[in-house]
PDB file of N, CA and C in Angstrom:
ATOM      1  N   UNK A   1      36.847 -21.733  45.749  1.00  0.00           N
ATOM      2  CA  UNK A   1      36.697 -23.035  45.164  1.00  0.00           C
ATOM      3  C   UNK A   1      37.928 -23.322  44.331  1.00  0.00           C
ATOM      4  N   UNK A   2      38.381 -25.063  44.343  1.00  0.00           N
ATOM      5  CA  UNK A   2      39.717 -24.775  43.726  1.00  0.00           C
ATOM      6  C   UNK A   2      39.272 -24.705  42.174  1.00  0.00           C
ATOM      7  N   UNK A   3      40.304 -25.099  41.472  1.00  0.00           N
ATOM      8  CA  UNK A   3      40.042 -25.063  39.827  1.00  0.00           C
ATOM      9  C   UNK A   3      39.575 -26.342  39.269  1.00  0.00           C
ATOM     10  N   UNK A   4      40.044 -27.278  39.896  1.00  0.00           N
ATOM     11  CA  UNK A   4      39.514 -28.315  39.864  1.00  0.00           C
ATOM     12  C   UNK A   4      37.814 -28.061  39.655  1.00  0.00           C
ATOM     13  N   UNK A   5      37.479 -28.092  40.704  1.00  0.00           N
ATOM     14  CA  UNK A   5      36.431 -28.010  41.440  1.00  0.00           C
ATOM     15  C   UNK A   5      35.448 -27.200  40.500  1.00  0.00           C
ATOM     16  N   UNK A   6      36.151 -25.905  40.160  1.00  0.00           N
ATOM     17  CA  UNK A   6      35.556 -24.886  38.962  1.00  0.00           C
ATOM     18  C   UNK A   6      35.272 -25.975  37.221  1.00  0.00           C
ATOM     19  N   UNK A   7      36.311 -26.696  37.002  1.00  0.00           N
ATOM     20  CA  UNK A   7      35.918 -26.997  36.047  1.00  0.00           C
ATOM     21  C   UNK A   7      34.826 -28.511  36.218  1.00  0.00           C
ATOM     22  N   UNK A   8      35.357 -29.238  37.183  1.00  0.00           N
ATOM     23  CA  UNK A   8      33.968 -29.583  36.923  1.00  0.00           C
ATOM     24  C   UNK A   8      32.803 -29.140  37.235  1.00  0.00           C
ATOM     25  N   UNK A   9      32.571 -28.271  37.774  1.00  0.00           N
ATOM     26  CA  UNK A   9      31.133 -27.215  37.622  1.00  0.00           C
ATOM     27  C   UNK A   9      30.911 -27.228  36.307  1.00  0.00           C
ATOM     28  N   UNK A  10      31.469 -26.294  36.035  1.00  0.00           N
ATOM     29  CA  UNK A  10      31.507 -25.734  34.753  1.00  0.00           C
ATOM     30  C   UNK A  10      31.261 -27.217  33.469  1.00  0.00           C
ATOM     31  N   UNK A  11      31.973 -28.191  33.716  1.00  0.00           N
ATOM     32  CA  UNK A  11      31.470 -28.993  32.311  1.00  0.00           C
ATOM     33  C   UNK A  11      29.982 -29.597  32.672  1.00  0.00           C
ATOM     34  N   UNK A  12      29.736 -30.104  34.251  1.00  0.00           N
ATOM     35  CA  UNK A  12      28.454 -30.628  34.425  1.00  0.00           C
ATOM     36  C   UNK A  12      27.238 -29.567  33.913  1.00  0.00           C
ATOM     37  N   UNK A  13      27.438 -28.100  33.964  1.00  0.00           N
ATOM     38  CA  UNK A  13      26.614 -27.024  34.096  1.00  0.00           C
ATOM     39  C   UNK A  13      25.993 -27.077  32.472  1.00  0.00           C
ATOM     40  N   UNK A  14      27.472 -27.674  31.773  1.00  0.00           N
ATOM     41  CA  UNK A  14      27.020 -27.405  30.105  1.00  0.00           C
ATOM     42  C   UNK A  14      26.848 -28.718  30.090  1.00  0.00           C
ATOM     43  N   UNK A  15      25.803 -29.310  30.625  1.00  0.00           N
ATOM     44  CA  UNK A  15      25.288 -30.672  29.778  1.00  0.00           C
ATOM     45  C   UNK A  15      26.291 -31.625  30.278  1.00  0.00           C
ATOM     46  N   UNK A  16      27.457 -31.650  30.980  1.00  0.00           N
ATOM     47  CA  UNK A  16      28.356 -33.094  30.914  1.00  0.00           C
ATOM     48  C   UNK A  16      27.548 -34.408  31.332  1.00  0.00           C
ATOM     49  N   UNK A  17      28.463 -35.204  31.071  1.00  0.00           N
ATOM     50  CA  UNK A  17      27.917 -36.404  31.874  1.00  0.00           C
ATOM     51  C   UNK A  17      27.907 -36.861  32.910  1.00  0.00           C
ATOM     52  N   UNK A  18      26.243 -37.378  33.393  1.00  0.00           N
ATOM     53  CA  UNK A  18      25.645 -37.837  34.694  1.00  0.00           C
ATOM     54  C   UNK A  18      26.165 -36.607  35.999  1.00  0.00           C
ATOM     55  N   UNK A  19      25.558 -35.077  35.224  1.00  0.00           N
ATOM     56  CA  UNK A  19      25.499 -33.829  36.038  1.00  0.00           C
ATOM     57  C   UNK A  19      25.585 -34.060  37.430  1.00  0.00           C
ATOM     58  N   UNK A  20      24.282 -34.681  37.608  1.00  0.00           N
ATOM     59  CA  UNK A  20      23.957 -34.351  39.134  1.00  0.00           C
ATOM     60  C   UNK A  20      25.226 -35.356  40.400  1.00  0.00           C
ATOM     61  N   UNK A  21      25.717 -36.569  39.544  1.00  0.00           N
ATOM     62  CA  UNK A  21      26.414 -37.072  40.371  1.00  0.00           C
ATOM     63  C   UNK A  21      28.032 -36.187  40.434  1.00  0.00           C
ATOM     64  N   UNK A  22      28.246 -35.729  39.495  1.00  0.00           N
ATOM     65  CA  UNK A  22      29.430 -34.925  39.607  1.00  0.00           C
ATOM     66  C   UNK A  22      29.426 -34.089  40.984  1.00  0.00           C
ATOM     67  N   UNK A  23      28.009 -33.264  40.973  1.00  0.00           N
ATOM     68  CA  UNK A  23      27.537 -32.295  42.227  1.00  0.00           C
ATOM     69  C   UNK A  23      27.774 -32.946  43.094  1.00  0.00           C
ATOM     70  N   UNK A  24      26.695 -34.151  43.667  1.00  0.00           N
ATOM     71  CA  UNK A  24      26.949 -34.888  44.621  1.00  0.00           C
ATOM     72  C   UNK A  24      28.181 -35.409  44.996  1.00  0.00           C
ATOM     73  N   UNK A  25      28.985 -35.421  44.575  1.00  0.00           N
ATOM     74  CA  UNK A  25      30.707 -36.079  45.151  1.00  0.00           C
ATOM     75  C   UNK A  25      31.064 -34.773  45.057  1.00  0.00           C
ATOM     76  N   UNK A  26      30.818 -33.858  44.392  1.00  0.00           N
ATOM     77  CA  UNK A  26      31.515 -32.336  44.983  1.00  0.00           C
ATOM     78  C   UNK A  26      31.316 -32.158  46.505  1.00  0.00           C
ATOM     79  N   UNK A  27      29.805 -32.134  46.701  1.00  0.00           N
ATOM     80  CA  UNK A  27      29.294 -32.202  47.998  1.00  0.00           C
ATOM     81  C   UNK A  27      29.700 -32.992  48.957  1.00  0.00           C
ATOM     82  N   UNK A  28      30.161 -34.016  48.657  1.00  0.00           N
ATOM     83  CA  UNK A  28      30.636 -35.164  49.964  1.00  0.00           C
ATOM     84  C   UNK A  28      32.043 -35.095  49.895  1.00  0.00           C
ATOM     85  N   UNK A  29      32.924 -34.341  48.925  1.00  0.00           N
ATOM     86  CA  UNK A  29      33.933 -33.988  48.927  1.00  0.00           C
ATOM     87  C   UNK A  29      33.833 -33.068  50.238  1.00  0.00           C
ATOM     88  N   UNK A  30      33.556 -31.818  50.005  1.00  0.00           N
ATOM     89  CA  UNK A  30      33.527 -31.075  51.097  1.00  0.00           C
ATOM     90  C   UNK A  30      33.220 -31.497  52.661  1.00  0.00           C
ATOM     91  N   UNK A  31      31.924 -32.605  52.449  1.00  0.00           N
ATOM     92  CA  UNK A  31      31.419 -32.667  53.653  1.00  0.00           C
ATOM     93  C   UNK A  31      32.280 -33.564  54.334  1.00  0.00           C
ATOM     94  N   UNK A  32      33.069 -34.064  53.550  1.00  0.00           N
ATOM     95  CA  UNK A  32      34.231 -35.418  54.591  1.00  0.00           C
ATOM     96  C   UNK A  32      35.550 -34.510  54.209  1.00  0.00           C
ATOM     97  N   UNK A  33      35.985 -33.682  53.752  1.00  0.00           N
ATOM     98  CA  UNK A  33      37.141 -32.907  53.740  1.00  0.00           C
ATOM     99  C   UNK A  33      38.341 -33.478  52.933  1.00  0.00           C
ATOM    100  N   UNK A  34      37.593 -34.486  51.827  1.00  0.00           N
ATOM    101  CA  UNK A  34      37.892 -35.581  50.978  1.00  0.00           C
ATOM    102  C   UNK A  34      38.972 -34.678  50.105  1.00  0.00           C
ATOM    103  N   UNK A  35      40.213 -34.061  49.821  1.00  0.00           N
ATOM    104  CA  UNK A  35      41.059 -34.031  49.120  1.00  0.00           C
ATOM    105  C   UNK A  35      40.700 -32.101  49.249  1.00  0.00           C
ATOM    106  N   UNK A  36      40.146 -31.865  50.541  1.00  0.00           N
ATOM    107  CA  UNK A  36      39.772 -30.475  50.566  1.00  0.00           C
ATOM    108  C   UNK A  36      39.683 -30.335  51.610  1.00  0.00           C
ATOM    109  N   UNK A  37      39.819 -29.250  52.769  1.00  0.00           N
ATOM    110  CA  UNK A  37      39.092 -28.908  54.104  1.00  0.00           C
ATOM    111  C   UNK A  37      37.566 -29.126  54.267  1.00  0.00           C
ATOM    112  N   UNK A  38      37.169 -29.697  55.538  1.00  0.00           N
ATOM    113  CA  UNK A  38      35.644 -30.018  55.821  1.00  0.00           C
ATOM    114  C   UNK A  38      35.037 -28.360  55.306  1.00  0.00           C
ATOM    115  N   UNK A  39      34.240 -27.964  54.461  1.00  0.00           N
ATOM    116  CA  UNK A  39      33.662 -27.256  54.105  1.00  0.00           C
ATOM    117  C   UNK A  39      31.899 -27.364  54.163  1.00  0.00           C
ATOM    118  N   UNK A  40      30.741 -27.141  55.514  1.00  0.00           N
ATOM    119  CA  UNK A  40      29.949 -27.702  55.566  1.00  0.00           C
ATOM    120  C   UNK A  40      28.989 -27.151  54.640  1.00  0.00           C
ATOM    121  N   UNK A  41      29.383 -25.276  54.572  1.00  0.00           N
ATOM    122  CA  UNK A  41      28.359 -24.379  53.348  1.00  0.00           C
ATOM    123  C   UNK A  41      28.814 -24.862  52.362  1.00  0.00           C
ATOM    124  N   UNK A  42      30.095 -24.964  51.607  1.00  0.00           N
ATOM    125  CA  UNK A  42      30.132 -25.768  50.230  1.00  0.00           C
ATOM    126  C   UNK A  42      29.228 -27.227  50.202  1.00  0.00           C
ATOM    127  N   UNK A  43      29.494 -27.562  50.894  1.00  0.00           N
ATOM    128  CA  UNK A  43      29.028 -29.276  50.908  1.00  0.00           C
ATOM    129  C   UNK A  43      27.184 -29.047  50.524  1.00  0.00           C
ATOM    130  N   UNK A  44      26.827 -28.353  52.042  1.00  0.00           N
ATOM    131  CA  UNK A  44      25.364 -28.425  51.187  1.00  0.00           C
ATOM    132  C   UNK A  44      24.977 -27.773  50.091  1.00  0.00           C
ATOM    133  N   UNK A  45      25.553 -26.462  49.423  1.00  0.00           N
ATOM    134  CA  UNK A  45      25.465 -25.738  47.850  1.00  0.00           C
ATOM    135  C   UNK A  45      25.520 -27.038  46.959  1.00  0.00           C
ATOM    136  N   UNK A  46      26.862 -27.895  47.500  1.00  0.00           N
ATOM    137  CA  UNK A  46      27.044 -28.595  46.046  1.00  0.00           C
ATOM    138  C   UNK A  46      25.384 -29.746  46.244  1.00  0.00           C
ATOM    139  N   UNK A  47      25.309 -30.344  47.270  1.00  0.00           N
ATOM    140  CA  UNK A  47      24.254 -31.407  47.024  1.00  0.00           C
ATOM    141  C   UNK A  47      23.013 -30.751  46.860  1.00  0.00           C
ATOM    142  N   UNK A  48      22.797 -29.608  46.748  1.00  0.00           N
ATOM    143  CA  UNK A  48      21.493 -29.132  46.927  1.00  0.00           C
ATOM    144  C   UNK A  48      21.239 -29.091  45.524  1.00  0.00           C
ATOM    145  N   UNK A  49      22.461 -28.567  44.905  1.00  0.00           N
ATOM    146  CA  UNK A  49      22.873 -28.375  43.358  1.00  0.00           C
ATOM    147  C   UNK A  49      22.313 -29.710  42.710  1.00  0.00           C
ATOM    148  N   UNK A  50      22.966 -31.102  43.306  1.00  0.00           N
ATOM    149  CA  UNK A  50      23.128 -32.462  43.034  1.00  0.00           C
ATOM    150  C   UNK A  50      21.361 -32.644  43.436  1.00  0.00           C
ATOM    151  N   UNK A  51      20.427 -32.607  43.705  1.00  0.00           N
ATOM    152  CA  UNK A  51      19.127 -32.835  44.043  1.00  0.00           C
ATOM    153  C   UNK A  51      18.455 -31.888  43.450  1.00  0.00           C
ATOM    154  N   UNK A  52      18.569 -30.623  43.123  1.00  0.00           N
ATOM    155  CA  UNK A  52      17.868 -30.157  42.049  1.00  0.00           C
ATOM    156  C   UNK A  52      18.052 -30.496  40.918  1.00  0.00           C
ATOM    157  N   UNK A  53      19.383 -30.872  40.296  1.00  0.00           N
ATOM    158  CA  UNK A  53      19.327 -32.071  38.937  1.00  0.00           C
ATOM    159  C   UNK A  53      18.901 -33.484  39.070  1.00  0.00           C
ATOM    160  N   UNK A  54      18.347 -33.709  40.347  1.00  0.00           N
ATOM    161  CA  UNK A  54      17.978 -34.827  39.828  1.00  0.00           C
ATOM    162  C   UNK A  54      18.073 -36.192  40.487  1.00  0.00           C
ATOM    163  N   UNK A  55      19.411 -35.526  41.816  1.00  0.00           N
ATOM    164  CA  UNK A  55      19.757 -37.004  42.441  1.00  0.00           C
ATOM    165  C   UNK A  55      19.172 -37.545  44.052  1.00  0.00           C
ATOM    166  N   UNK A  56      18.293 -38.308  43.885  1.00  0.00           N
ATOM    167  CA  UNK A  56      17.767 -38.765  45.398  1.00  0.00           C
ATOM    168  C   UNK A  56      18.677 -38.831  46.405  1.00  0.00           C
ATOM    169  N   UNK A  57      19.893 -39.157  46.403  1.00  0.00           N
ATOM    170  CA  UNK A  57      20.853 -39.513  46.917  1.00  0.00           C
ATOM    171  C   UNK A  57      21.562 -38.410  47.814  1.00  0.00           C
ATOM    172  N   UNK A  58      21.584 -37.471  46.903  1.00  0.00           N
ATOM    173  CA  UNK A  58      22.111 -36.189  47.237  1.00  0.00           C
ATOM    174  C   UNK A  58      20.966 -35.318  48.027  1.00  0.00           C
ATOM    175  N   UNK A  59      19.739 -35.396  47.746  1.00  0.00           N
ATOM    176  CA  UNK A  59      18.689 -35.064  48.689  1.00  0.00           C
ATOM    177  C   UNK A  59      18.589 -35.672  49.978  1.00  0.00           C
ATOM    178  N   UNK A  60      19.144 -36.938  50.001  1.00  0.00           N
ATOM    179  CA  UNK A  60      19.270 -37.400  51.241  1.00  0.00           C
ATOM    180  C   UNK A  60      20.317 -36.697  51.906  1.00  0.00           C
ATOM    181  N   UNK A  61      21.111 -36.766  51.664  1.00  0.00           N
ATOM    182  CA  UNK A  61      22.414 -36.387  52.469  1.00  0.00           C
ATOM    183  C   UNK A  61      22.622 -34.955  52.211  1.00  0.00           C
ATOM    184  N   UNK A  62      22.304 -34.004  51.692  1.00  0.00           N
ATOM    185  CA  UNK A  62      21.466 -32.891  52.376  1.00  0.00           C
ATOM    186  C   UNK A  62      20.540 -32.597  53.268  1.00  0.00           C
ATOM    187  N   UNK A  63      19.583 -33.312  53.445  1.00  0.00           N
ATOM    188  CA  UNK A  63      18.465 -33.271  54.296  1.00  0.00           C
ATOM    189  C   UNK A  63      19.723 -33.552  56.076  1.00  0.00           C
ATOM    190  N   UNK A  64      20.457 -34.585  55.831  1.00  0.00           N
ATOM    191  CA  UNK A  64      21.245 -34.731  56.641  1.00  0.00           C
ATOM    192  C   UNK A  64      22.205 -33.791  57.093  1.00  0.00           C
ATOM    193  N   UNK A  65      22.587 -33.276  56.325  1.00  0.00           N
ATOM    194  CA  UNK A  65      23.634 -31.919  56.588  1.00  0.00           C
ATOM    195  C   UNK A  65      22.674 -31.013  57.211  1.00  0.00           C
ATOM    196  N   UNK A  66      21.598 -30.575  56.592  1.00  0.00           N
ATOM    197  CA  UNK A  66      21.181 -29.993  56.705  1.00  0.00           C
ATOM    198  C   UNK A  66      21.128 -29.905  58.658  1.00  0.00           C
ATOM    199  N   UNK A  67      20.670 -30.874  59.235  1.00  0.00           N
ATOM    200  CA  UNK A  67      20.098 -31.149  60.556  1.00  0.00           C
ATOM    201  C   UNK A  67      21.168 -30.660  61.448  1.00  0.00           C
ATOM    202  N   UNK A  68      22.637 -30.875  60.559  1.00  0.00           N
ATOM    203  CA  UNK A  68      23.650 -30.271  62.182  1.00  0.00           C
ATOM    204  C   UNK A  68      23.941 -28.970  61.568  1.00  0.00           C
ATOM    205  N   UNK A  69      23.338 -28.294  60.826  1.00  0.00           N
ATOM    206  CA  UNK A  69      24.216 -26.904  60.618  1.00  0.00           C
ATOM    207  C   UNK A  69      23.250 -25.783  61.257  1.00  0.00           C
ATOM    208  N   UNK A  70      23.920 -24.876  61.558  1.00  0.00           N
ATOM    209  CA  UNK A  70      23.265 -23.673  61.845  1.00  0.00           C
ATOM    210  C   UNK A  70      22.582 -22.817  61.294  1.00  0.00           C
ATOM    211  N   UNK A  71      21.265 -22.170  61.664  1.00  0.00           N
ATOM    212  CA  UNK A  71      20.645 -21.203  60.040  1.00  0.00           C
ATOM    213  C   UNK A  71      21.102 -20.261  59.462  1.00  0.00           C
ATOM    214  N   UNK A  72      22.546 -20.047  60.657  1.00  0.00           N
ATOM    215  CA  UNK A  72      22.752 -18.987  59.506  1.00  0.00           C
ATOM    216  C   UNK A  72      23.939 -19.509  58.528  1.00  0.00           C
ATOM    217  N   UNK A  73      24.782 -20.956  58.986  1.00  0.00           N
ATOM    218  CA  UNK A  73      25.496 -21.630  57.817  1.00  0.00           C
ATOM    219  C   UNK A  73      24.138 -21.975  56.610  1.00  0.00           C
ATOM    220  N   UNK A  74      23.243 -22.336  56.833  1.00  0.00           N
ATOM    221  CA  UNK A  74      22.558 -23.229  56.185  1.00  0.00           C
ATOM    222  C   UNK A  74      21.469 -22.342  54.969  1.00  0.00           C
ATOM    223  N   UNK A  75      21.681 -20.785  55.680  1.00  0.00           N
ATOM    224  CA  UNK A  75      20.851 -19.368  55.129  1.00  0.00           C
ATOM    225  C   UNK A  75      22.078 -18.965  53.978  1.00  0.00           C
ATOM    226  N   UNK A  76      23.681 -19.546  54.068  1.00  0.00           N
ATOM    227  CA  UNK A  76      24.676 -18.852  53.470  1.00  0.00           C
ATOM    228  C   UNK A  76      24.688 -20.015  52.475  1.00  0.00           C
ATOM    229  N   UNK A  77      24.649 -21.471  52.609  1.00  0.00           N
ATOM    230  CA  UNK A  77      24.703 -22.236  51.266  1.00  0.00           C
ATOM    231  C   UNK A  77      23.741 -22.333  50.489  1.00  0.00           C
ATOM    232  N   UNK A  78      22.214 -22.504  51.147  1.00  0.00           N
ATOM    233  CA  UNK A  78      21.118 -22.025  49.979  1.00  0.00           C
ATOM    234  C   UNK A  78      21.408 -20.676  49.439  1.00  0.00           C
ATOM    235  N   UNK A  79      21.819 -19.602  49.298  1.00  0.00           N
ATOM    236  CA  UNK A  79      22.009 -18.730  49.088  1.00  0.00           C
ATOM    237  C   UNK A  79      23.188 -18.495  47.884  1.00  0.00           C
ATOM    238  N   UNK A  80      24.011 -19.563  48.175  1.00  0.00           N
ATOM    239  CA  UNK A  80      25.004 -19.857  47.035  1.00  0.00           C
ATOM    240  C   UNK A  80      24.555 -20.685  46.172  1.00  0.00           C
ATOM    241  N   UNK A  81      23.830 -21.748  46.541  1.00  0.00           N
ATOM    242  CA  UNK A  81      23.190 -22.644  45.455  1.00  0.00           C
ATOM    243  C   UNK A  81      22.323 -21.831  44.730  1.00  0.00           C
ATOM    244  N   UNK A  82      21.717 -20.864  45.277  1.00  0.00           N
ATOM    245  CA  UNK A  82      20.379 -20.187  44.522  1.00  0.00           C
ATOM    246  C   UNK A  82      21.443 -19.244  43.440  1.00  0.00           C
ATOM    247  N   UNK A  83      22.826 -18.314  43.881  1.00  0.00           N
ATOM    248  CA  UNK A  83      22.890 -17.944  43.285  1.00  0.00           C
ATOM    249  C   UNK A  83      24.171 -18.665  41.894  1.00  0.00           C
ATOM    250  N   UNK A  84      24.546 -19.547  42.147  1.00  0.00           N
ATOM    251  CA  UNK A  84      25.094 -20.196  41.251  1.00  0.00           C
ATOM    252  C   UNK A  84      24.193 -21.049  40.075  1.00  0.00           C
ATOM    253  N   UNK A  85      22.941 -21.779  40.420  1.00  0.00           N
ATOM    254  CA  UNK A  85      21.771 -22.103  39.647  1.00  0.00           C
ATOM    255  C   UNK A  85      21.559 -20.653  38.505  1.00  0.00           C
ATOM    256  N   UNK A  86      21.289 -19.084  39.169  1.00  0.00           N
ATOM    257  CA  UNK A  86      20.791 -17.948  38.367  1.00  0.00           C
ATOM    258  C   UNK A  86      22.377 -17.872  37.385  1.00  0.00           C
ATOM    259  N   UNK A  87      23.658 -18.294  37.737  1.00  0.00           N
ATOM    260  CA  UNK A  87      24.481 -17.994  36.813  1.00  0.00           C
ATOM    261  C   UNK A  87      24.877 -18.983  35.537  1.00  0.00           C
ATOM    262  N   UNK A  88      24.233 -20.531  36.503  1.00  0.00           N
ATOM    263  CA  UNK A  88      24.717 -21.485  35.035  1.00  0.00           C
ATOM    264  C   UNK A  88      23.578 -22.272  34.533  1.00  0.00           C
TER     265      UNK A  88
END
């Protein structure tokens, strides 16, 4: 993940402002390869991230990712979301 990318984790994680949308454009960052390589396991970690705080939006377009990825891409980003949630 770049540093970028790290710090805004990191300020949304401590309370920043409007958390979950930060996630969600992390996520569609990745998923359109928006100022990054198409990344489809980042993309769904970050929106899954972005819909457990909170954002409908980002539940949508997870649910969508979700449908073209493979289980075992899709077994490796829940798996990062679960374990990045236990760290922040």
């Amino acid at each position: 993940m770049a540093r970028f990318d790290m710090q805004l984790a990191s300020d949304a994680a401590m309370g920043g402002e409007n958390q979950a949308d930060v996630f969600c454009e992390m996520g569609l960052a990745y998923a359109t390869g928006r100022g990054r390589p198409v990344d489809l396991v980042a993309a769904h970690k970050w929106l899954n991230i972005a819909a457990i705080k909170g954002s409908d939006r980002a539940a949508d377009l997870r649910a969508d990712l979700a449908a073209t990825m493979s289980k075992t891409d899709l077994a490796y980003a829940l798996r990062a979301a679960r374990e990045w949630m236990t760290v922040h």
